[in-house]
Protein backbone atom coordinates (compact mmCIF):
# COMPACT_ATOMS: atom_id res chain seq x y z
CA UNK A 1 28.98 30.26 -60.27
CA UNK A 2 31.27 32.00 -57.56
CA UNK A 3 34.85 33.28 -58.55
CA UNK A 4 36.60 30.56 -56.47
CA UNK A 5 34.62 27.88 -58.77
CA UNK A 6 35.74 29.98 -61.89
CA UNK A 7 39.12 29.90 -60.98
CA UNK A 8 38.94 25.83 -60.36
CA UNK A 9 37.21 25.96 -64.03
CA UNK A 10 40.25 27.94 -65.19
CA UNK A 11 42.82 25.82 -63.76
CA UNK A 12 41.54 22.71 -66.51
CA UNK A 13 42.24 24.53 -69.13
CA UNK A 14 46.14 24.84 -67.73
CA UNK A 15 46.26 20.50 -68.50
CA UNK A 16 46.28 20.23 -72.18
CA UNK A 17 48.33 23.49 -72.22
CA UNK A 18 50.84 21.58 -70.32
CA UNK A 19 50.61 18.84 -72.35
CA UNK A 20 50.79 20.79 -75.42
CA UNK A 21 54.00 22.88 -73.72
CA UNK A 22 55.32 20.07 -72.65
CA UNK A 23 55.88 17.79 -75.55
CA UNK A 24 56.75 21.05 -78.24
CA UNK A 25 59.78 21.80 -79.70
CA UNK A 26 59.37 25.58 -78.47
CA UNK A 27 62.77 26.95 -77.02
CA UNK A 28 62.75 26.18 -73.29
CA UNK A 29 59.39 24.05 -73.24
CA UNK A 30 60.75 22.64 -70.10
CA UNK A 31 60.56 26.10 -68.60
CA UNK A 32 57.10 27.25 -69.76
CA UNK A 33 56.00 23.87 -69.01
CA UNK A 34 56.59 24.53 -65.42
CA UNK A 35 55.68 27.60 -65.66
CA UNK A 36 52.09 26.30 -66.34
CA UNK A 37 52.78 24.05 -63.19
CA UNK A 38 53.24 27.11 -60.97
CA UNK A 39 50.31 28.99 -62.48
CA UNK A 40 48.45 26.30 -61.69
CA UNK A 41 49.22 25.58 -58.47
CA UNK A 42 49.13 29.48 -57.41
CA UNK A 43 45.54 29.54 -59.07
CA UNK A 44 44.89 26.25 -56.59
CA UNK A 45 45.66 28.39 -53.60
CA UNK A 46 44.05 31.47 -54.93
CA UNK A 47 40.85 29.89 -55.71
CA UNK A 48 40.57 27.98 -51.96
CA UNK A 49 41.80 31.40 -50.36
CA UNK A 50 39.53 33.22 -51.65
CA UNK A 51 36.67 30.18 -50.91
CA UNK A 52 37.38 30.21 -47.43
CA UNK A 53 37.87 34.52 -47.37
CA UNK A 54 34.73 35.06 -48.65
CA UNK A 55 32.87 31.92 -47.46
CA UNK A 56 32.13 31.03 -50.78
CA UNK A 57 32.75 27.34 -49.94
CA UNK A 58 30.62 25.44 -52.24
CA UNK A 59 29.80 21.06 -52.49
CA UNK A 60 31.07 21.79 -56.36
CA UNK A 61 33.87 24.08 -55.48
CA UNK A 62 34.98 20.73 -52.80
CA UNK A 63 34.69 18.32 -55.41
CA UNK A 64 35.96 20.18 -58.72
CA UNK A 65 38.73 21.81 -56.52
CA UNK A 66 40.88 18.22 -56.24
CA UNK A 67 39.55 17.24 -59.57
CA UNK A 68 41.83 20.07 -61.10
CA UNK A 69 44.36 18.44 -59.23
CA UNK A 70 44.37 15.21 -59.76
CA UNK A 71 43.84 15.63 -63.53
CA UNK A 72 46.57 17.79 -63.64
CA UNK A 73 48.93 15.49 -61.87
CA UNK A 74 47.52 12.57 -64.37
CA UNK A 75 48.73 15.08 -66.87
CA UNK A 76 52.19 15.72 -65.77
CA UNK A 77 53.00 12.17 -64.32
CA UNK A 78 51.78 10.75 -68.04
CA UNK A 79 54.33 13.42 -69.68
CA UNK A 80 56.58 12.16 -67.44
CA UNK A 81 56.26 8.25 -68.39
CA UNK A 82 56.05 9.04 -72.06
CA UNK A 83 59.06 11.14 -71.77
CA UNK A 84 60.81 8.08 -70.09
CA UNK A 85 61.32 10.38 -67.01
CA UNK A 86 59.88 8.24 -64.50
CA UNK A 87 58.98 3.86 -64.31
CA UNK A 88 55.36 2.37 -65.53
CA UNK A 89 55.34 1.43 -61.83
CA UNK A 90 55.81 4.76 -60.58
CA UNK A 91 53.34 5.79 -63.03
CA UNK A 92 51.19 2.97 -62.42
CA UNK A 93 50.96 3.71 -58.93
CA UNK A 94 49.91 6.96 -59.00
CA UNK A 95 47.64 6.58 -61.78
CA UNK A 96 45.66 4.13 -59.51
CA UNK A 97 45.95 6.08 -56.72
CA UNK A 98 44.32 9.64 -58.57
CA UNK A 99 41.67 7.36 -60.60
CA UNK A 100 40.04 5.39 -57.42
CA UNK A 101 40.15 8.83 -55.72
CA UNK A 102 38.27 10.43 -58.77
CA UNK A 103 35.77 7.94 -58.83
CA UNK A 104 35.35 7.62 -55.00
CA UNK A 105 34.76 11.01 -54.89
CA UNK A 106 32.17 10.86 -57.71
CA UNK A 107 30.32 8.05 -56.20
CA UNK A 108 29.74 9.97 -53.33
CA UNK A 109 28.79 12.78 -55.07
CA UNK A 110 26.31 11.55 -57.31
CA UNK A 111 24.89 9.54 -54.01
CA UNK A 112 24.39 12.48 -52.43
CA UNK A 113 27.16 11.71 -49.78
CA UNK A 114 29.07 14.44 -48.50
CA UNK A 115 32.64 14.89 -49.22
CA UNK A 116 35.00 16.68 -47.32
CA UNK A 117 37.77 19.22 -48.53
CA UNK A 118 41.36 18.49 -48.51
CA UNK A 119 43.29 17.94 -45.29
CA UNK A 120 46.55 18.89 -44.20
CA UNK A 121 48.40 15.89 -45.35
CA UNK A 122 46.86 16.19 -48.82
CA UNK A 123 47.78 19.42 -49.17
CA UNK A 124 51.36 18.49 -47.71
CA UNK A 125 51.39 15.73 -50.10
CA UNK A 126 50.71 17.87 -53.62
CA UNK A 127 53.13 19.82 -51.99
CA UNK A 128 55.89 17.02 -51.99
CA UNK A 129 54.72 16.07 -55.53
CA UNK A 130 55.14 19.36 -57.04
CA UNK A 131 59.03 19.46 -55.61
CA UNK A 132 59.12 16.09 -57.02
CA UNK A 133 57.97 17.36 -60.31
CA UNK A 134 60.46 19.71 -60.36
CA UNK A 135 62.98 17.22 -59.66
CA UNK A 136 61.91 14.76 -62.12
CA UNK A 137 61.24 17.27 -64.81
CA UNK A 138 65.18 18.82 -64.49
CA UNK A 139 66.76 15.33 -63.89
CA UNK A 140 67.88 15.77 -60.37
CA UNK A 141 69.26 13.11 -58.31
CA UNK A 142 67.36 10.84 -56.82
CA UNK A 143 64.50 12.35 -57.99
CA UNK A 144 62.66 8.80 -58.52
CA UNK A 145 63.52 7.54 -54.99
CA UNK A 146 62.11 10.86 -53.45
CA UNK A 147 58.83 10.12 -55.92
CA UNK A 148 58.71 6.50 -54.33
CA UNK A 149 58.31 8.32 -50.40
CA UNK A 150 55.52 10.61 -51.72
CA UNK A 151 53.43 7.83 -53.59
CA UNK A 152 53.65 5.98 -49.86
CA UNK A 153 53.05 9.23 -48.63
CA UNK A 154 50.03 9.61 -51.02
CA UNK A 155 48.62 6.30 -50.04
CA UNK A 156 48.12 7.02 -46.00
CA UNK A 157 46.60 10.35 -47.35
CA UNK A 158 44.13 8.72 -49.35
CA UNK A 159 43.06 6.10 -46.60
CA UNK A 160 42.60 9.12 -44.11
CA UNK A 161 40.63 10.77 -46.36
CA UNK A 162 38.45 7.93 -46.93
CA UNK A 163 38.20 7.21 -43.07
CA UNK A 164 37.06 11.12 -43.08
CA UNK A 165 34.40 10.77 -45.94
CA UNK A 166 33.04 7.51 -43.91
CA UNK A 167 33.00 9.25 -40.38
CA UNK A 168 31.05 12.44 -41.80
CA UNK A 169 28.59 10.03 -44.06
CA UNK A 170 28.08 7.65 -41.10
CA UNK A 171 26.85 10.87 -39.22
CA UNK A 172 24.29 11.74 -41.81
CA UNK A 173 22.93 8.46 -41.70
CA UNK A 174 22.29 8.39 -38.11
């Protein structure tokens, strides 16, 4: 186990302590709870940083690395319905989004298919979710339509990445 994959391990244990944050009565929860958002994603960076630094990029590291992610956006997105911050549709949509992704990825996995890391517009589009967090969590305005753009925005992300995973598994086959 490499320190980038430690630090991916590290950033689980951030979801039910968000969830736990989150939904207390502790004085400024809201605060802590991002807080915990911004640890998390800082520990994201750190952890492919120091991947890439150190060449320490590992087929666990590429597939626990937007695990952490996607569980952690699961996380927040289902505070964020229960809380009655955001629609079931919104919720819905992005719930179906992370779980084919997790499973996708899994499949592959557990195939023996490669998978490929993140690409610029995934990063771009956690990026654009954790702004819209941040919107959604304070009650900005038009925090929901801004969500809307980056679940669209997620989607075209998704089908590139799936048009990656099939162009580098169709070269293994050959």
């Amino acid at each position: 186990m490499n320190l980038p994959n430690l630090i991916t391990l590290v950033r689980f244990v951030f979801i039910p302590l968000y969830l736990f944050v989150f939904f207390s009565d502790l004085p400024g929860h809201m605060y802590w709870a991002v807080g915990i958002i911004l640890l998390a994603g800082l520990t994201d960076v750190l952890d492919g940083y120091l991947a890439r630094k150190t060449k320490q990029i590992t087929q666990l590291g590429i597939m626990l690395d937007p695990l952490a992610d996607k569980l952690m956006m699961i996380a927040i997105f289902l505070s964020l319905l229960i809380s009655g911050k955001i629609s079931f549709w919104a919720a819905f949509a992005i719930f179906f989004r992370d779980f084919t992704m997790i499973v996708c990825s899994a499949i592959f996995h557990f195939r023996g298919k490669k998978t490929v890391p993140a690409n610029i517009f995934g990063k771009l589009t956690t990026v654009l979710f954790y702004l819209t967090l941040f919107l959604l969590l304070f009650d900005l305005p038009n925090a929901e339509t801004f969500l809307w753009s980056v679940i669209v925005l997620s989607y075209i992300t998704s089908l590139i990445y799936m048009l990656q995973l099939k162009t580098v598994n169709g070269r293994m086959m050959q």
